[in-house]
N, C-alpha and C. Protein backbone atom coordinates (compact mmCIF):
# COMPACT_ATOMS: atom_id res chain seq x y z
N UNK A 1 120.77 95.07 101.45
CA UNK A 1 119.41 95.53 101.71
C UNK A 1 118.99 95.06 103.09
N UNK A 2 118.49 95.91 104.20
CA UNK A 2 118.02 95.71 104.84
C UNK A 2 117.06 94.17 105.35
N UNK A 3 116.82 93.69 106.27
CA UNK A 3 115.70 92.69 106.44
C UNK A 3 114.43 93.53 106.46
N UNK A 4 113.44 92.87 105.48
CA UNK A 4 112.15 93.72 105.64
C UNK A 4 111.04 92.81 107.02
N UNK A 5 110.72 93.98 107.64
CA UNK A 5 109.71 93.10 109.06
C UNK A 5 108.54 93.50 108.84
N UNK A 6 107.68 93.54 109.92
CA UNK A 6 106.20 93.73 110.13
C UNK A 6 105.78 95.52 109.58
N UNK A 7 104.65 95.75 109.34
CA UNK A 7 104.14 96.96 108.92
C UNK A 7 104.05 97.65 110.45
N UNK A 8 104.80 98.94 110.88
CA UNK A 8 104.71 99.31 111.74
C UNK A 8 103.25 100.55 111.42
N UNK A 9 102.66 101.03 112.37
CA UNK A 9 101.74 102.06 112.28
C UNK A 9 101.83 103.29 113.63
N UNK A 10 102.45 104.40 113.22
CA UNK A 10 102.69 105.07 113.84
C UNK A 10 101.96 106.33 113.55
N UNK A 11 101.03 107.30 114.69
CA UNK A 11 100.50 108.50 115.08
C UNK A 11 101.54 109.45 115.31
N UNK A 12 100.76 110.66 115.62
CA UNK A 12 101.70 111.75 115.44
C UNK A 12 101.13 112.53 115.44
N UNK A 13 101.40 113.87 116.88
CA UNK A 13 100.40 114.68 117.07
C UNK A 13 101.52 115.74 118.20
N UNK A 14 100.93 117.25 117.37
CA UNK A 14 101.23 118.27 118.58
C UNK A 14 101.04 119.12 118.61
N UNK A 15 100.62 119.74 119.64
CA UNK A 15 99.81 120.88 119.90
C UNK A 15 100.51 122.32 120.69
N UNK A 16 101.88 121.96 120.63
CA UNK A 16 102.76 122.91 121.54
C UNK A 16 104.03 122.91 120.42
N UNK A 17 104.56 124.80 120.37
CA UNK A 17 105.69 124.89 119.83
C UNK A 17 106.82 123.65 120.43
N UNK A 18 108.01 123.84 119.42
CA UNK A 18 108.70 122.17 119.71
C UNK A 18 110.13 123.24 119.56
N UNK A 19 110.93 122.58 119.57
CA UNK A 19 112.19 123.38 119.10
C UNK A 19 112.39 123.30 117.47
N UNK A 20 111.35 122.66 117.33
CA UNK A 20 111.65 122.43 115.63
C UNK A 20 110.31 123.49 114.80
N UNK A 21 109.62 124.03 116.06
CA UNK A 21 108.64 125.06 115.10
C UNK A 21 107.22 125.33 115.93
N UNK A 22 106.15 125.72 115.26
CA UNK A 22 104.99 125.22 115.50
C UNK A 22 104.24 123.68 115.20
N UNK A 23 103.07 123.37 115.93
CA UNK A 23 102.84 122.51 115.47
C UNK A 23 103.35 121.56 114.06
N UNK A 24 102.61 122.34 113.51
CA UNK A 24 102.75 121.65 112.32
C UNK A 24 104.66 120.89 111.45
N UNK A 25 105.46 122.16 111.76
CA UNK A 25 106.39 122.00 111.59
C UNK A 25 106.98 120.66 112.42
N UNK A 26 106.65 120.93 113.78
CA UNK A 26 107.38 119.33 114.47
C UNK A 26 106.88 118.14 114.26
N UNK A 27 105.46 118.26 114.11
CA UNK A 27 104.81 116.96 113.07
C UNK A 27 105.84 116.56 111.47
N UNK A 28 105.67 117.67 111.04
CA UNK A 28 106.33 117.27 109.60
C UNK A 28 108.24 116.92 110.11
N UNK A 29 108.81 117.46 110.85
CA UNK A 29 110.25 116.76 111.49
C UNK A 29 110.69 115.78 111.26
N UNK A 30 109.29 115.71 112.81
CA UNK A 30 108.94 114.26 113.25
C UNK A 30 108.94 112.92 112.09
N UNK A 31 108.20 113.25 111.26
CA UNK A 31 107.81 112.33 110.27
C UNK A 31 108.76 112.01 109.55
N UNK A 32 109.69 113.23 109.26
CA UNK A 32 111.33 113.03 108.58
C UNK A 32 111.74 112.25 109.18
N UNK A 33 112.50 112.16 110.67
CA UNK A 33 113.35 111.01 111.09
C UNK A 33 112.69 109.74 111.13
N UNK A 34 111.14 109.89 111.54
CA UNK A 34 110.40 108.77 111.88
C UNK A 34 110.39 107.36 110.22
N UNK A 35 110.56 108.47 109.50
CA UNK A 35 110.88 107.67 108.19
C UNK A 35 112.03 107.19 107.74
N UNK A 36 112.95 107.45 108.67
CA UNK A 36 114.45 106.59 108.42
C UNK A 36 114.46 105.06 109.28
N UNK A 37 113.08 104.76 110.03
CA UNK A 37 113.54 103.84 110.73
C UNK A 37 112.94 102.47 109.97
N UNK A 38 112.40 102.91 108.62
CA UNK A 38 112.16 102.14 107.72
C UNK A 38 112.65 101.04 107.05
N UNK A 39 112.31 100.07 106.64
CA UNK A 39 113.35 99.05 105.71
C UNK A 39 112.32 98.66 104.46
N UNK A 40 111.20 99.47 104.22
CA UNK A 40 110.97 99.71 102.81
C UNK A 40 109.88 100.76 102.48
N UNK A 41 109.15 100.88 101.65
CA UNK A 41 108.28 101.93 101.10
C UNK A 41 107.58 102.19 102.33
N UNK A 42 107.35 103.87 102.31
CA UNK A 42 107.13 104.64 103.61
C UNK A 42 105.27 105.09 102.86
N UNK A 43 104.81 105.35 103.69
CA UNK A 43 103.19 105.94 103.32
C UNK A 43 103.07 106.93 104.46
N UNK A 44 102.84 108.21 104.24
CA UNK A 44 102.10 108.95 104.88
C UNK A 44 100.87 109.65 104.72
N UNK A 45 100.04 110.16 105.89
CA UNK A 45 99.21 110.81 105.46
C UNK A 45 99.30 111.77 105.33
N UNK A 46 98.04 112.58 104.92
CA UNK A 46 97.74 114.18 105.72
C UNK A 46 98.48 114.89 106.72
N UNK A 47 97.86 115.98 106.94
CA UNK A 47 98.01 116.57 107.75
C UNK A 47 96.75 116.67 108.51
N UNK A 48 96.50 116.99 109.64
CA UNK A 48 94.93 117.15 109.91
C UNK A 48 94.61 117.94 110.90
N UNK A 49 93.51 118.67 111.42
CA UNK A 49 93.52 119.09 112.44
C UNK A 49 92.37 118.64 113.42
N UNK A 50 93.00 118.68 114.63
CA UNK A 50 92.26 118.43 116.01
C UNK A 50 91.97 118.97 116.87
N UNK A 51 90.31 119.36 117.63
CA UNK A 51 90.54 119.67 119.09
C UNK A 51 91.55 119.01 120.16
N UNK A 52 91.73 119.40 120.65
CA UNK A 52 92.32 118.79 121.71
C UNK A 52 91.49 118.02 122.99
N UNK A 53 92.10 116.41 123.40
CA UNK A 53 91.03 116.15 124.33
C UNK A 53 92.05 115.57 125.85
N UNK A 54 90.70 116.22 126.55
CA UNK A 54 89.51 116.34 126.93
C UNK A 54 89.78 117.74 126.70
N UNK A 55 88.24 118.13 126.16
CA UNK A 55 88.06 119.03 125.93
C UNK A 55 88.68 120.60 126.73
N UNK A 56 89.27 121.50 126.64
CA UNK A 56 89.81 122.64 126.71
C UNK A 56 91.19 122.22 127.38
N UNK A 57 91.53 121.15 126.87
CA UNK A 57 93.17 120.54 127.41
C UNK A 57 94.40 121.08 126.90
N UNK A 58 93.97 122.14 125.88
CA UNK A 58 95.22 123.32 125.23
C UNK A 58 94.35 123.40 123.48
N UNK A 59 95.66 123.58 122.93
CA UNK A 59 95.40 124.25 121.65
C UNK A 59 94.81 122.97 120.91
N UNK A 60 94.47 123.13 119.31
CA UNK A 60 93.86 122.09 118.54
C UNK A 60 95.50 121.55 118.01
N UNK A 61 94.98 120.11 117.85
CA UNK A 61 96.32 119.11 117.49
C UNK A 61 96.38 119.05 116.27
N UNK A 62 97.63 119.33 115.70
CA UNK A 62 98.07 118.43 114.20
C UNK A 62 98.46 117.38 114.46
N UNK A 63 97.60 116.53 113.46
CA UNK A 63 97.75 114.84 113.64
C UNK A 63 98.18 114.22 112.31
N UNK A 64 99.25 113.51 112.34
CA UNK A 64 99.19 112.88 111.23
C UNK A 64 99.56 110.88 110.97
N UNK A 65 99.74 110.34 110.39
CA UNK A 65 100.25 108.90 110.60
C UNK A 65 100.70 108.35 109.32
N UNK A 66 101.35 107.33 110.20
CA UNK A 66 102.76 106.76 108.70
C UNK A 66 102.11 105.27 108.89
N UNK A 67 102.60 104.92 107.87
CA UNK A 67 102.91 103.13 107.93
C UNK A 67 103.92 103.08 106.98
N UNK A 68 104.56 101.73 107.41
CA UNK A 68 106.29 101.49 107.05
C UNK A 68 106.49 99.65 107.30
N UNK A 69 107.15 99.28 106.87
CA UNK A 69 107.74 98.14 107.16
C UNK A 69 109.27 98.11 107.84
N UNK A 70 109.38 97.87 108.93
CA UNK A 70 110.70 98.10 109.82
C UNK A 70 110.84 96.10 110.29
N UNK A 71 112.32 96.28 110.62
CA UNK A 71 112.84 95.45 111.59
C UNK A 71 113.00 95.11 112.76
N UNK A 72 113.06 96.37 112.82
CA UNK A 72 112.70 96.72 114.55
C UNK A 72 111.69 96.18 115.27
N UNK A 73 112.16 95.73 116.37
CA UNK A 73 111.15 95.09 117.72
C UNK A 73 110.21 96.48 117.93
N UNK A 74 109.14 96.02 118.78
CA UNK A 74 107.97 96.62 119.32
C UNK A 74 109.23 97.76 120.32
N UNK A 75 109.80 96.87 120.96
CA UNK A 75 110.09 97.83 122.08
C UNK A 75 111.00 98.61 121.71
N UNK A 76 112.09 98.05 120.55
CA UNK A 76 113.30 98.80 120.30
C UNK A 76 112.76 100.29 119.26
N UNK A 77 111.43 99.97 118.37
CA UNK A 77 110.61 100.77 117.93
C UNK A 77 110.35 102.28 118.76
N UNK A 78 109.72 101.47 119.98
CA UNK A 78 109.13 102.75 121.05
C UNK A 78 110.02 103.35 121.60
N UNK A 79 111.31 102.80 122.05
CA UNK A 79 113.05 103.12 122.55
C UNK A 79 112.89 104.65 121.46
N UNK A 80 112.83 104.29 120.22
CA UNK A 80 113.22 105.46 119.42
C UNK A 80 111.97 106.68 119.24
N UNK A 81 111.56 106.13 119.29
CA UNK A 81 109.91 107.14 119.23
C UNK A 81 110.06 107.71 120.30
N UNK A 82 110.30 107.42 121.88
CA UNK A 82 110.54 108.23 122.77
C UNK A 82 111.71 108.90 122.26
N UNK A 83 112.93 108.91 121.84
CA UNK A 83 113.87 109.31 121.76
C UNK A 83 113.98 110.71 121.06
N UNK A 84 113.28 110.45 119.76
CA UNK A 84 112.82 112.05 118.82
C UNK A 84 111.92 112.39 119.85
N UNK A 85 110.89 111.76 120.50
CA UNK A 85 110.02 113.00 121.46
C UNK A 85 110.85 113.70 122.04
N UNK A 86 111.90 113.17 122.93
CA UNK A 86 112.89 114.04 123.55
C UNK A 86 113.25 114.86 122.95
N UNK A 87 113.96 114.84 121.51
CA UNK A 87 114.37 115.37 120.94
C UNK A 87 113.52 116.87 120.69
N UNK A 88 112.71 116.47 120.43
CA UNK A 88 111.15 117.92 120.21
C UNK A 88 110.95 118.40 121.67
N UNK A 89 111.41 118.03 122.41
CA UNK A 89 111.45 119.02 123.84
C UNK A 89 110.52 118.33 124.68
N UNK A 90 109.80 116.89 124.71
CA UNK A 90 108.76 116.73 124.86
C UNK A 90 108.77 116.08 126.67
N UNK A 91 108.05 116.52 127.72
CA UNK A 91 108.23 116.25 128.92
C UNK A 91 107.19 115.52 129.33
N UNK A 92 107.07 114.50 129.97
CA UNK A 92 106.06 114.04 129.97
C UNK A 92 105.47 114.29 131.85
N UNK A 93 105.22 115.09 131.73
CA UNK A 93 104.24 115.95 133.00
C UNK A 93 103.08 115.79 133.46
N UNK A 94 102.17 115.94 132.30
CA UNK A 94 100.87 115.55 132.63
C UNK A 94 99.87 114.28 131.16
N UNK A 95 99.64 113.79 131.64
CA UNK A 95 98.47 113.16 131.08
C UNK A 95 97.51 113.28 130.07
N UNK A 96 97.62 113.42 128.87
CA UNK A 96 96.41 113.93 127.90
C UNK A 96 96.15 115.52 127.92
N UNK A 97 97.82 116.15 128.44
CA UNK A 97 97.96 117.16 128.21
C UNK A 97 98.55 118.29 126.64
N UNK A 98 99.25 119.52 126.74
CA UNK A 98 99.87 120.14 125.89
C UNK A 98 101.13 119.40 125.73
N UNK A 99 100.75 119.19 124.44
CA UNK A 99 102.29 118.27 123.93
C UNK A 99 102.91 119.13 122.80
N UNK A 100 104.50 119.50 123.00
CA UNK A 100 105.42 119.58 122.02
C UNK A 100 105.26 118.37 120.63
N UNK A 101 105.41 117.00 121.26
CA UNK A 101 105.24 115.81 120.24
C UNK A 101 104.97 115.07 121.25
N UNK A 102 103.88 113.89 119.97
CA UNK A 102 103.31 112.68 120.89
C UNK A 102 103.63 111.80 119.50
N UNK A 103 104.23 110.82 119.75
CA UNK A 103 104.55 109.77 118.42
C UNK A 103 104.06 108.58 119.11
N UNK A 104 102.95 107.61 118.85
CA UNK A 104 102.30 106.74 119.37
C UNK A 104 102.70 105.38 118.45
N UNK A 105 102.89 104.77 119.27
CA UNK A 105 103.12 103.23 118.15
C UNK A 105 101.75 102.24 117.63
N UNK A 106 100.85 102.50 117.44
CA UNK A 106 99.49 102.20 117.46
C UNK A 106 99.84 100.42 117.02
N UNK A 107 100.81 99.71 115.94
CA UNK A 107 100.48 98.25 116.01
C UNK A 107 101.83 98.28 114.84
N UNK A 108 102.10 96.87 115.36
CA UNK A 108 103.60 96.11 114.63
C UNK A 108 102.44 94.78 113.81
N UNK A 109 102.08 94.85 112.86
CA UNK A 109 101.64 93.86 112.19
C UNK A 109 100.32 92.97 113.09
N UNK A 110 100.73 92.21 113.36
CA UNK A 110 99.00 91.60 113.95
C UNK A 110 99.43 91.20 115.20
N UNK A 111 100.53 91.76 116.01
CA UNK A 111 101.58 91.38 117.18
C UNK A 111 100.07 91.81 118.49
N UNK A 112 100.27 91.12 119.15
CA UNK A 112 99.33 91.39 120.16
C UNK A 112 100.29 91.19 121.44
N UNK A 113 100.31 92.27 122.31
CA UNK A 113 100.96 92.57 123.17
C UNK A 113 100.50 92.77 124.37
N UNK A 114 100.40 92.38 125.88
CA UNK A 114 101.69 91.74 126.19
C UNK A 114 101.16 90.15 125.75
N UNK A 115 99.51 90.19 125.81
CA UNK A 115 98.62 88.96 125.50
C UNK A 115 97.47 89.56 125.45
N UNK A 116 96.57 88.69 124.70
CA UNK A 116 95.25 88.81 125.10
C UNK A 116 94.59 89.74 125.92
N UNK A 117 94.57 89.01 127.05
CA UNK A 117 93.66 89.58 128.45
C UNK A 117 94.15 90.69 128.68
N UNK A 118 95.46 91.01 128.83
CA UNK A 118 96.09 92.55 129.36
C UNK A 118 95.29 93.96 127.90
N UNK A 119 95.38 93.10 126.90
CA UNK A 119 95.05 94.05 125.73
C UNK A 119 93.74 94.54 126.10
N UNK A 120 92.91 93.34 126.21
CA UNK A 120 91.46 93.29 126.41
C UNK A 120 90.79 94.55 127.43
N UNK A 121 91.62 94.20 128.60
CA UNK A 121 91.50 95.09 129.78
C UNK A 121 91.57 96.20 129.60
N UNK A 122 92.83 96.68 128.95
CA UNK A 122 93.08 98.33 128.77
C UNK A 122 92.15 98.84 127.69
N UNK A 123 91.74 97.76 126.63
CA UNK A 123 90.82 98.54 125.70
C UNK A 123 89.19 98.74 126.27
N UNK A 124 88.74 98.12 127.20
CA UNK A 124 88.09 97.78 127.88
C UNK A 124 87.55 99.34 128.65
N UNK A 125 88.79 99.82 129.25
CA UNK A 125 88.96 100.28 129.88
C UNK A 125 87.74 101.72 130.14
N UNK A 126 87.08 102.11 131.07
CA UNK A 126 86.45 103.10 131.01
C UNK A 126 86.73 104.13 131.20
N UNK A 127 86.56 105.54 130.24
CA UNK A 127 87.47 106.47 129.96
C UNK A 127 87.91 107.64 131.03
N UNK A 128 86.97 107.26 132.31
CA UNK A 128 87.58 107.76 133.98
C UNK A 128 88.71 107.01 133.79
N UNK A 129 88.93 106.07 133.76
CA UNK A 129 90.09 105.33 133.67
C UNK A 129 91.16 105.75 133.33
N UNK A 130 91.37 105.59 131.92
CA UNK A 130 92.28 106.03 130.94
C UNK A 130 92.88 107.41 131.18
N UNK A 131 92.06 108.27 131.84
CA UNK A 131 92.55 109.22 132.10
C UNK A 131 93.41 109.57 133.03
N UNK A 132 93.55 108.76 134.27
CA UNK A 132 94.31 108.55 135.18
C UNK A 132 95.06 107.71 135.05
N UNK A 133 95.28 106.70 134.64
CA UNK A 133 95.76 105.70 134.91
C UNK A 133 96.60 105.32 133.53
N UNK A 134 97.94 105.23 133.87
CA UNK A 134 99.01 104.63 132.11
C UNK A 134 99.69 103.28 132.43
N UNK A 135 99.33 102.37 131.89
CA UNK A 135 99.91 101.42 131.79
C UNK A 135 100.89 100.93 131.42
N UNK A 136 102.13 99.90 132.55
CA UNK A 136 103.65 99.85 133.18
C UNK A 136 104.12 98.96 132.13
N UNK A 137 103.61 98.67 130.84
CA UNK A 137 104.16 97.75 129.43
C UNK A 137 103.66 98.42 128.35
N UNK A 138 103.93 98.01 127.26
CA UNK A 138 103.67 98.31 126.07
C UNK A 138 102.57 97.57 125.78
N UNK A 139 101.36 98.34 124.92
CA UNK A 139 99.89 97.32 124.78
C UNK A 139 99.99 97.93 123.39
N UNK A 140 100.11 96.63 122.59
CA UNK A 140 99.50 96.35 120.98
C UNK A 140 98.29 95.36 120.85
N UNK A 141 97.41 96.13 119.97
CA UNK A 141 97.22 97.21 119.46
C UNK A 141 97.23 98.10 120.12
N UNK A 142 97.65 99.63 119.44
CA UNK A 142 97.29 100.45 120.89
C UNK A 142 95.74 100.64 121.82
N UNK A 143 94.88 100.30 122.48
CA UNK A 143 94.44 100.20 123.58
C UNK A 143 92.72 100.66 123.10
N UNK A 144 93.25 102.08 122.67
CA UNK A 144 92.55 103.43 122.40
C UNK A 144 92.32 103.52 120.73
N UNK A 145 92.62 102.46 120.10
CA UNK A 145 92.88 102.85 118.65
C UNK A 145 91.30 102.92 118.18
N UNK A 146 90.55 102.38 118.27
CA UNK A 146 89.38 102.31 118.00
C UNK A 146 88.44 103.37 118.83
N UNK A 147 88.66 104.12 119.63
CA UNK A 147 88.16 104.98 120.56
C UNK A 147 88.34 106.64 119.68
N UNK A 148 89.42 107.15 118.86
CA UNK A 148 90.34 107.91 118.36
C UNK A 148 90.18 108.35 116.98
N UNK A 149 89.16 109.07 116.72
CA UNK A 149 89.04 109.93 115.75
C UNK A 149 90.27 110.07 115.05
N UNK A 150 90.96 110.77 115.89
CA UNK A 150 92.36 111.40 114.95
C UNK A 150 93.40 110.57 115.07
N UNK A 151 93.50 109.72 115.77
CA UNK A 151 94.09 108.10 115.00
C UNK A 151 93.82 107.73 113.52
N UNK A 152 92.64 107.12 113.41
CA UNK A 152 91.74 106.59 112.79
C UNK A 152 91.58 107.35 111.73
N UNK A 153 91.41 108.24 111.55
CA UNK A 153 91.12 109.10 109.75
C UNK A 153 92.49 109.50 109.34
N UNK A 154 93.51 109.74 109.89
CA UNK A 154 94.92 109.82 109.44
C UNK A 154 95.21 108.36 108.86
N UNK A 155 95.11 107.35 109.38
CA UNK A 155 95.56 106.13 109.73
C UNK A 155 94.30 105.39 108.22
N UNK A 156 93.74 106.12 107.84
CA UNK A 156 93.12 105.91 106.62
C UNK A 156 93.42 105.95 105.22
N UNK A 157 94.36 106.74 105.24
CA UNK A 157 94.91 107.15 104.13
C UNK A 157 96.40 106.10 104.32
N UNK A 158 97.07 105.84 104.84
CA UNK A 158 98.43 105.08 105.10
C UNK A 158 98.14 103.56 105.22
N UNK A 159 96.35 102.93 105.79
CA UNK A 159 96.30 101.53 106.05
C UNK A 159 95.03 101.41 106.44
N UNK A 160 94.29 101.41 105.36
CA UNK A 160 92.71 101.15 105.69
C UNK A 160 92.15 99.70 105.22
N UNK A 161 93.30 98.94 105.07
CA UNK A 161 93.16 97.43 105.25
C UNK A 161 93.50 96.77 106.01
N UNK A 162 94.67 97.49 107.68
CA UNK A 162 94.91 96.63 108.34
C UNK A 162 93.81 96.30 109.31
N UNK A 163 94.23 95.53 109.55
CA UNK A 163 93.01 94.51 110.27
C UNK A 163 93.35 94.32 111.75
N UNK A 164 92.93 94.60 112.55
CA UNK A 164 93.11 94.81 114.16
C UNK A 164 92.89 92.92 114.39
N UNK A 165 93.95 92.81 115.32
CA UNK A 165 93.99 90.96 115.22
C UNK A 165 93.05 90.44 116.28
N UNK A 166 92.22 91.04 117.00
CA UNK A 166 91.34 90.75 118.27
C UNK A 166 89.95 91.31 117.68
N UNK A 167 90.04 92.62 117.01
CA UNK A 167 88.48 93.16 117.20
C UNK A 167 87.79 92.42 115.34
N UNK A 168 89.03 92.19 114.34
CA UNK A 168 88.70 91.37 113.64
C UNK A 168 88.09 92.68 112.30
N UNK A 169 88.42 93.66 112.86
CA UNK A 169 87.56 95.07 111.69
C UNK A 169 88.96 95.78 110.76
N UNK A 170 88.34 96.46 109.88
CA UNK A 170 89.98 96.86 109.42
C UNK A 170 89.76 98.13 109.83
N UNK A 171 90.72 98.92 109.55
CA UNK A 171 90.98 100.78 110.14
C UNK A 171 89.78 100.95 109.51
N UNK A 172 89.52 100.96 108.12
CA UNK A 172 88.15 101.42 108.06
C UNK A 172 86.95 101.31 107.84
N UNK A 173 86.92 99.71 108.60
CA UNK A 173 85.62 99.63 109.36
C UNK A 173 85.29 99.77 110.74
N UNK A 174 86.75 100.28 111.69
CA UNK A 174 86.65 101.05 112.63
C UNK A 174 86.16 102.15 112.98
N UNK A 175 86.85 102.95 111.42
CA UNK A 175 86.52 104.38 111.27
C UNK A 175 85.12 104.80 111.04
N UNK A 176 84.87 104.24 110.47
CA UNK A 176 83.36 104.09 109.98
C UNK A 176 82.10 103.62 110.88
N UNK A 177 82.87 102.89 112.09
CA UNK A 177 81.65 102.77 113.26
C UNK A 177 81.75 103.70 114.21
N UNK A 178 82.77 104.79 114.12
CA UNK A 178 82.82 105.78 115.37
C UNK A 178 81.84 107.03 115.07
N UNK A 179 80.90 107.79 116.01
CA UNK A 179 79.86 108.49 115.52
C UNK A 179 80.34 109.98 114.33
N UNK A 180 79.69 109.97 113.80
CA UNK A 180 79.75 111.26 112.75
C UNK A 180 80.85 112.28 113.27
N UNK A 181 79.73 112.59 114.57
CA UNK A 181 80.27 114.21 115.09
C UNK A 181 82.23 113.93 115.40
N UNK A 182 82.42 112.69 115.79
CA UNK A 182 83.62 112.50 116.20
C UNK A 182 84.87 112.47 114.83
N UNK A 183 84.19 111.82 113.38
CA UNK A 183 84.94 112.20 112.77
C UNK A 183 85.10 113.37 112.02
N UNK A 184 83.86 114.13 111.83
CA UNK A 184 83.60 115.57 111.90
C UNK A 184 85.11 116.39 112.56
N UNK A 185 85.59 115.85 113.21
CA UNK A 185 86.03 116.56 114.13
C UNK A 185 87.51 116.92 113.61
N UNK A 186 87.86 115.82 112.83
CA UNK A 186 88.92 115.83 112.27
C UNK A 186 89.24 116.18 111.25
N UNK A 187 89.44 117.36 110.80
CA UNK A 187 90.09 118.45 109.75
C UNK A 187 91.16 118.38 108.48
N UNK A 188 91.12 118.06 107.56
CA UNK A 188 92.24 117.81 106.94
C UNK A 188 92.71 119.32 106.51
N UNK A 189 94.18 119.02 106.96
CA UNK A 189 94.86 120.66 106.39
C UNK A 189 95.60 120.64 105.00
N UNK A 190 96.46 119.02 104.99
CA UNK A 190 96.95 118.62 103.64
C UNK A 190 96.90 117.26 103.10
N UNK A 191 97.21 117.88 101.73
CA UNK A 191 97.46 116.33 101.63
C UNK A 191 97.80 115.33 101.78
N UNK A 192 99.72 115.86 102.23
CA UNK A 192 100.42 114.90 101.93
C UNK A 192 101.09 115.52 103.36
N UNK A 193 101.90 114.66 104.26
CA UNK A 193 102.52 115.17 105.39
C UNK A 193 103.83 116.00 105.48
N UNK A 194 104.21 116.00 104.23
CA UNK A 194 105.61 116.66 103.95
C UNK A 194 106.90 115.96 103.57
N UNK A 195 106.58 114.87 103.24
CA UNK A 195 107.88 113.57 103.07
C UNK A 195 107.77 113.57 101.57
């Protein structure tokens, strides 16, 4: 049997045919391999749907999110998450653009990455910012997790007890402080993600 590690929490979103289908189809793929990198009971959500942001940035997103317990390092994690993006055709061109697949590593257990202050900063960050600007390490929690509608209500159904290790709230008392219209926004198409 495997070594069991930290609860990984992984997003999942796309808004552009993939080689594996439409949206929806490369989400549900996605979620297939993304669930082999497991070393015990897998949780997924929904399916859901999204505008796309910033606003008129392409088509509306299918979003969905897992949680898992893996072995895998933070980085050797993201090594593979880029790797199926490739796999789905995915180029990384522009910025908070049309994506084939976006597989986001949102948090490895209560791992805070690279430290403190770097976390602080990017979550910090003002959203002129964010938009230009991607940051040259890996930042756990992810940055934006609390900013993210369609993070956050996927990420409800898979782990609405984890507990963000800096802001001290769980997913859903995150979810629950972001305004109405924003979770409004987020659509459920299914129940279950296809696993």
């Amino acid at each position: 049997m495997p070594p069991i590690g930290q609860c990984a929490l992984i997003a999942f979103g796309s808004n552009e045919n993939s080689v594996w289908g439409d949206a929806r189809e490369t989400v549900q793929k996605a979620m297939h391999l993304v669930a082999e990198l497991a070393s015990s009971t897998i949780k997924t959500s929904g399916l859901f749907v999204t505008p796309a942001f910033p606003v008129g940035a392409g088509p509306d997103y299918v979003n969905a999110a897992m949680a898992f317990e893996t072995a895998l390092s933070a980085r050797e994690l993201l090594s593979v998450l880029h790797e199926i993006e490739a796999k789905a055709g995915r180029k990384r061109s522009q910025r908070w653009g049309q994506r084939t697949l976006d597989l986001d590593l949102i948090a490895l257990g209560d791992l805070v990455m690279p430290d403190v202050a770097t976390q602080q900063k990017w979550r910090d960050l003002p959203l002129s910012e964010q938009q230009r600007m991607t940051p040259e390490q890996l930042i756990l929690p992810h940055p934006r997790l609390q900013d993210r509608a369609f993070v956050l209500v996927p990420l409800l159904d898979v782990a609405p007890d984890w507990t963000h290790p800096l802001l001290h709230l769980s997913i859903a008392q995150i979810c629950a402080n972001l305004p109405d219209s924003l979770r409004a926004d987020v659509t459920r198409l299914t129940d279950k993600g296809g696993l």
